[in-house]
C-alpha atoms as a PDB file:
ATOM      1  CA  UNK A   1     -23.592   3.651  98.668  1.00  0.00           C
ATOM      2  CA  UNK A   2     -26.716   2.745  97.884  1.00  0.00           C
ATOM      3  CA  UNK A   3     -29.101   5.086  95.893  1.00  0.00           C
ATOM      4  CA  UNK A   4     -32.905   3.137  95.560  1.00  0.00           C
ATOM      5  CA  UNK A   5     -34.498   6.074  93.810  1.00  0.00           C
ATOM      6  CA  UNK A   6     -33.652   9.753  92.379  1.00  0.00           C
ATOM      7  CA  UNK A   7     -35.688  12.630  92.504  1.00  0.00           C
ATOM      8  CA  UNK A   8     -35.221  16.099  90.685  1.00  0.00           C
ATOM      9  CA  UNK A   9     -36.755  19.164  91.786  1.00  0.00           C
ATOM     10  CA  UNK A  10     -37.077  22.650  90.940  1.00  0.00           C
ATOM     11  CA  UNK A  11     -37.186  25.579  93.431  1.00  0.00           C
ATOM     12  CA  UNK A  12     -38.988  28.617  92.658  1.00  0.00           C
ATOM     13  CA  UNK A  13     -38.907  32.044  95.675  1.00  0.00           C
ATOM     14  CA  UNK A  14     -42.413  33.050  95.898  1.00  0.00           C
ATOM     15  CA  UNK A  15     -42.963  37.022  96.691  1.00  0.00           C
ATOM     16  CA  UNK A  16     -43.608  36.170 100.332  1.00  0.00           C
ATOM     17  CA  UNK A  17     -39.836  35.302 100.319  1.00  0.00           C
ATOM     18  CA  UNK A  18     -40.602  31.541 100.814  1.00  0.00           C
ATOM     19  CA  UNK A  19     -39.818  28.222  98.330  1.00  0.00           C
ATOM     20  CA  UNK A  20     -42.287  26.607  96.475  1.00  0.00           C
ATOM     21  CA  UNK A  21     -40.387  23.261  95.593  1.00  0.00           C
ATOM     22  CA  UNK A  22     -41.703  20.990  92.869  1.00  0.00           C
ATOM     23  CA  UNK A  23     -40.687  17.165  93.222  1.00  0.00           C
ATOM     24  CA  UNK A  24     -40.435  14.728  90.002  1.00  0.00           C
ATOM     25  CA  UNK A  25     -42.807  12.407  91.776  1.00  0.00           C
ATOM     26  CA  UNK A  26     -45.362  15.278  92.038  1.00  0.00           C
ATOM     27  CA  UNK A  27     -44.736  15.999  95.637  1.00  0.00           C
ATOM     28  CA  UNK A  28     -44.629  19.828  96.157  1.00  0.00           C
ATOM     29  CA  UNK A  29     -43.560  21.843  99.200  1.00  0.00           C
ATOM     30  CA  UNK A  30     -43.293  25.426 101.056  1.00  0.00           C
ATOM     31  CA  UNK A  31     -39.989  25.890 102.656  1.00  0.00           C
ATOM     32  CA  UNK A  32     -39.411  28.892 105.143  1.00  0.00           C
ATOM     33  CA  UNK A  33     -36.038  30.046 106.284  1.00  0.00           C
ATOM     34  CA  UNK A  34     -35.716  30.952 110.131  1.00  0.00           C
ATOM     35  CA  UNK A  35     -33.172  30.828 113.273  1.00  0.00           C
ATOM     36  CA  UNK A  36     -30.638  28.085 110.848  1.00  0.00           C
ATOM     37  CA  UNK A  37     -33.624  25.606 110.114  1.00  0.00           C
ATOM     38  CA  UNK A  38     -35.878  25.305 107.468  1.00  0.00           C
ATOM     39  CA  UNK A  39     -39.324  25.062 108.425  1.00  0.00           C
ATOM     40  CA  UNK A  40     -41.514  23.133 105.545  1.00  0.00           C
ATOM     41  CA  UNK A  41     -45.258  21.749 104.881  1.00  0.00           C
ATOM     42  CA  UNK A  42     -46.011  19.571 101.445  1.00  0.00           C
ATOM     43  CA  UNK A  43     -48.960  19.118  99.621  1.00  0.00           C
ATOM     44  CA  UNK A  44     -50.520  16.360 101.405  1.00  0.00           C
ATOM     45  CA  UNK A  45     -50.504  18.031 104.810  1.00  0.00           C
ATOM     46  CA  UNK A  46     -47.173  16.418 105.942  1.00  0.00           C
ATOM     47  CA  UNK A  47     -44.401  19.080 107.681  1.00  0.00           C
ATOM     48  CA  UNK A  48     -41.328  19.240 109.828  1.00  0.00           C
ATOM     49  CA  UNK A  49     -37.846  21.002 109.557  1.00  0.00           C
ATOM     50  CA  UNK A  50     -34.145  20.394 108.089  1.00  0.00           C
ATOM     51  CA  UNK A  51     -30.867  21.689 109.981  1.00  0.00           C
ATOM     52  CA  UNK A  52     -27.672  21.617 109.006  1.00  0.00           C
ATOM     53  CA  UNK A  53     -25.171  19.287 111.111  1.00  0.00           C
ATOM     54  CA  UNK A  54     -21.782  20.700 109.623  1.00  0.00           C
ATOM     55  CA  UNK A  55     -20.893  21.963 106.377  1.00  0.00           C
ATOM     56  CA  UNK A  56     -22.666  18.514 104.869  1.00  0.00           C
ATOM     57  CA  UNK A  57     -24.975  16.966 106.973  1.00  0.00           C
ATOM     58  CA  UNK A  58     -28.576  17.794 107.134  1.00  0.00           C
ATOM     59  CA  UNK A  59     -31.274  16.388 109.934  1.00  0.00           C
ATOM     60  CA  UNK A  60     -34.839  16.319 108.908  1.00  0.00           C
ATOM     61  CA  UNK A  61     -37.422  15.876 111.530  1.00  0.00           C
ATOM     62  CA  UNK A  62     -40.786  14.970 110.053  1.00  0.00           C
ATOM     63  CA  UNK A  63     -44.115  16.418 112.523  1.00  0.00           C
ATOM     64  CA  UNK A  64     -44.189  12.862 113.967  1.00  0.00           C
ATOM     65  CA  UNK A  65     -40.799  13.409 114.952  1.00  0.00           C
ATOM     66  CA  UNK A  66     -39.175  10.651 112.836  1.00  0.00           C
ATOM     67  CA  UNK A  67     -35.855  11.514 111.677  1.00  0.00           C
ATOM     68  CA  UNK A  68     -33.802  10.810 108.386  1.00  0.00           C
ATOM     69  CA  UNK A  69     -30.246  12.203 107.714  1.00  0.00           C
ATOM     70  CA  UNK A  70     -29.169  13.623 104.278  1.00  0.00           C
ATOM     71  CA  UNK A  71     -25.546  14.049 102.959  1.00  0.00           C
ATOM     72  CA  UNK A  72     -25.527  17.381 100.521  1.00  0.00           C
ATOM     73  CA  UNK A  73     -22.769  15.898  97.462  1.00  0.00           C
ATOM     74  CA  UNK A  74     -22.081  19.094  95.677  1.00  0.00           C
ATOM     75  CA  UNK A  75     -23.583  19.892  92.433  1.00  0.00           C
ATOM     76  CA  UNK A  76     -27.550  20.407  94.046  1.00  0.00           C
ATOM     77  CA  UNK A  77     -27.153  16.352  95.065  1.00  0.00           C
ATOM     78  CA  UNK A  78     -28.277  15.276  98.785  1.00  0.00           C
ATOM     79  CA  UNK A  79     -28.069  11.543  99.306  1.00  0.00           C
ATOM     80  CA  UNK A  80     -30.929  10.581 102.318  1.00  0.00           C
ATOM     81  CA  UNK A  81     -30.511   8.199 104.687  1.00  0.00           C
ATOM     82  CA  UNK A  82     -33.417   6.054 103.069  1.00  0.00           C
ATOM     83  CA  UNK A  83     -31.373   5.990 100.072  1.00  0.00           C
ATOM     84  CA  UNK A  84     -32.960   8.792  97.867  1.00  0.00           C
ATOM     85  CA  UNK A  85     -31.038  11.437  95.850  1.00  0.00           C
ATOM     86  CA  UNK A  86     -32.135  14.720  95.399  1.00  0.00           C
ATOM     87  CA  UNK A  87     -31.133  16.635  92.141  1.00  0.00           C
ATOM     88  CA  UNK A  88     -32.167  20.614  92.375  1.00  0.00           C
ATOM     89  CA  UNK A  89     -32.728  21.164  88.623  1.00  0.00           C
ATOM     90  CA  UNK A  90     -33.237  25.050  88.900  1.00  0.00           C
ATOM     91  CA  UNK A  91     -29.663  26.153  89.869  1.00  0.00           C
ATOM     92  CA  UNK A  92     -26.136  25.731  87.608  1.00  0.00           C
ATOM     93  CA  UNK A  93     -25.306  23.161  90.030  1.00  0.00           C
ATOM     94  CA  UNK A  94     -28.442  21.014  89.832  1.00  0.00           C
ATOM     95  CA  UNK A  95     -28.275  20.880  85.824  1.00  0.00           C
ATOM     96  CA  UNK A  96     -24.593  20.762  85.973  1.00  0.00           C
ATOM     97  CA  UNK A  97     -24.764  17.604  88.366  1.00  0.00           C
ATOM     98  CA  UNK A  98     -27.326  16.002  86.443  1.00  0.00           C
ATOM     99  CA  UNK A  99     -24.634  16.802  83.026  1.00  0.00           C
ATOM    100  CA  UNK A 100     -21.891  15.443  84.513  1.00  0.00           C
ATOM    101  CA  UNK A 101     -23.803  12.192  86.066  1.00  0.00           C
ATOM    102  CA  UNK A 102     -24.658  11.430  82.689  1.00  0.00           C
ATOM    103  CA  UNK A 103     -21.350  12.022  80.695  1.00  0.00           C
ATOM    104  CA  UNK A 104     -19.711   9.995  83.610  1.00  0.00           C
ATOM    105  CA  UNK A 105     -22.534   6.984  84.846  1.00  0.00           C
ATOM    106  CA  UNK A 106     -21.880   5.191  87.639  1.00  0.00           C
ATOM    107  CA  UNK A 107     -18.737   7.218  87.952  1.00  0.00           C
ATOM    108  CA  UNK A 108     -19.959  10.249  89.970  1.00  0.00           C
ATOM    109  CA  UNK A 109     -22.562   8.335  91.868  1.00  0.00           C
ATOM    110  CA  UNK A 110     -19.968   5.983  92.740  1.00  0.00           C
ATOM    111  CA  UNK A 111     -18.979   8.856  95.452  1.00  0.00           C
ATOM    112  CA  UNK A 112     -21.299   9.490  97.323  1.00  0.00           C
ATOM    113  CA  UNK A 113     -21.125   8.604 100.745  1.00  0.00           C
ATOM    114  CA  UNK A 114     -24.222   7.381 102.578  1.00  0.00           C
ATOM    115  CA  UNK A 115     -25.210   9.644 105.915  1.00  0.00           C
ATOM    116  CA  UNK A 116     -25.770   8.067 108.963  1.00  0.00           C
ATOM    117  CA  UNK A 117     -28.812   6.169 109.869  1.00  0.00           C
ATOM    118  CA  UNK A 118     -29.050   7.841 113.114  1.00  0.00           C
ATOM    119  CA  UNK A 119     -27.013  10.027 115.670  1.00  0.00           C
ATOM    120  CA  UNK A 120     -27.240  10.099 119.004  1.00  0.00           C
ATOM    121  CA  UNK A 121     -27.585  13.575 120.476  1.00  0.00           C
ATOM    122  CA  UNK A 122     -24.221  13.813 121.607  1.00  0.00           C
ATOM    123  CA  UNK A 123     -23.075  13.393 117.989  1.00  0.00           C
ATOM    124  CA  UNK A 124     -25.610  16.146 116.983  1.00  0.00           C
ATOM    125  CA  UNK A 125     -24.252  18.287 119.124  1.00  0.00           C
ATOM    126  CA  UNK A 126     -20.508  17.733 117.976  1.00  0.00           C
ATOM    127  CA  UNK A 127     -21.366  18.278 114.794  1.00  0.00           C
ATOM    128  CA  UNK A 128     -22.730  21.912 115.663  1.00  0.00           C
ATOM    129  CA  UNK A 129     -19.972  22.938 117.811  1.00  0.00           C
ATOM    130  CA  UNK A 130     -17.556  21.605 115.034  1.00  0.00           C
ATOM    131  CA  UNK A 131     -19.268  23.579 112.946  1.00  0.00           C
ATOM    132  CA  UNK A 132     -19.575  26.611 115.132  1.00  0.00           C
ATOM    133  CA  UNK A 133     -16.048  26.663 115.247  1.00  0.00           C
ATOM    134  CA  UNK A 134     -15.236  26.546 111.438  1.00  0.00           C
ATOM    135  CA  UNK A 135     -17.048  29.327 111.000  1.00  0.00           C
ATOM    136  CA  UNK A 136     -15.695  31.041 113.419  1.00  0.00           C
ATOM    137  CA  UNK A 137     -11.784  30.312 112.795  1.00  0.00           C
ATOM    138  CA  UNK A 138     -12.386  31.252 109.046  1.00  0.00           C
ATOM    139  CA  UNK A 139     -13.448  35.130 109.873  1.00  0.00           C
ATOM    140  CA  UNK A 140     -16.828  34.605 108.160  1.00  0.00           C
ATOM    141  CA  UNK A 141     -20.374  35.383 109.696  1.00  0.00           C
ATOM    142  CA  UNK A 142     -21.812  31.585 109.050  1.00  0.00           C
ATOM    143  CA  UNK A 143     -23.882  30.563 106.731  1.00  0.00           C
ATOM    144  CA  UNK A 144     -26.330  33.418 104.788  1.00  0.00           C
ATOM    145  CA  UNK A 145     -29.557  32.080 105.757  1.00  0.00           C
ATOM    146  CA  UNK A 146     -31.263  34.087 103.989  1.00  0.00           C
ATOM    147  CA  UNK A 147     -30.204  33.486 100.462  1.00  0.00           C
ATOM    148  CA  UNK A 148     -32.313  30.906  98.504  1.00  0.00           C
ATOM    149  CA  UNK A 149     -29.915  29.931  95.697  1.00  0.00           C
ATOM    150  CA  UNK A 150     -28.426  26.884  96.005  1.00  0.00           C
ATOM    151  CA  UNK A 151     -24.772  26.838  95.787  1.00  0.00           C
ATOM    152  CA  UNK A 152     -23.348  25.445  92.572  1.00  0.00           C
ATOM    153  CA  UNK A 153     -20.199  24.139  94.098  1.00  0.00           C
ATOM    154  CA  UNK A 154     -19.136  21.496  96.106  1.00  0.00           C
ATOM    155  CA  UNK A 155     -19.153  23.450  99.746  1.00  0.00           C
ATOM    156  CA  UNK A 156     -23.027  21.833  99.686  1.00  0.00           C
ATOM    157  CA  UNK A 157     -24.165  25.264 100.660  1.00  0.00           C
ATOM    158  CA  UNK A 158     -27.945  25.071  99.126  1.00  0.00           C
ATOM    159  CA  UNK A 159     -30.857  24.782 101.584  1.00  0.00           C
ATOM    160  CA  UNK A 160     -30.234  22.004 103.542  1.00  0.00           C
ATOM    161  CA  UNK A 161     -31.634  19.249 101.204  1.00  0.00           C
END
């Protein structure tokens, strides 16, 4: 595991049902829900989309179509493949995580586990049968798209990053 940098962020749902998501580094960007993907643009005219790959993995495609993998922790954490944590600060979770990451130190970073660097599109594709599957074995009607909040608990529910 190897986190280089972390970054907090806050989510606030606009009116227009979208995100407007506020970065610690002053990034800021507007995040759209649709068809399991999360269509996003930020501030300085960059945009692409995040999908989820399983219950923990998360794709983001940038417009250029370069693409980094994040691994969603629990607790409003996603670790990136380039080595950046994400800590939502607006949800239970996200202040709870950061709580518990400073009563504990190096102790709950300690387990995270890195995503992948990359995966082939057979892989990809594993991962959202595998996925397909759990959620249909368990009864349930997938993931609620639609909901913003990000889950507080350690299923990584949130959205997608």
């Amino acid at each position: 595991m190897s986190v280089r940098r972390e970054i907090t962020y806050t989510d606030e749902l606009l009116s227009d049902g979208t995100v407007h998501r506020r970065y610690s580094d002053a990034r800021q960007e507007w995040r759209m829900r649709g068809h399991g993907v999360v269509t996003w643009r930020d501030h300085s005219g960059g945009s692409g989309a995040d999908e989820p790959l399983g219950p923990k993995l998360i794709k983001r495609v940038f417009h250029d179509g370069t693409v980094r993998y994040g691994r969603e922790c629990g607790y409003g954490r996603t670790l990136w493949s380039d080595g950046t944590l994400t800590v939502n600060r607006s949800s239970f979770g996200g202040r709870l995580g950061m709580i518990l990451a400073g009563v504990a130190g190096g102790a709950l970073l300690g387990s995270l586990v890195m995503p992948p660097d990359f995966l082939s599109p057979g892989e990809e594709e594993e991962l959202r049968n595998q996925a397909m599957a759990q959620q249909s074995s368990s009864g349930g009607g997938g993931e609620d798209y639609g909901a913003w909040d990000d889950d507080s608990g350690d299923d990584g529910g949130g959205d997608f990053g």
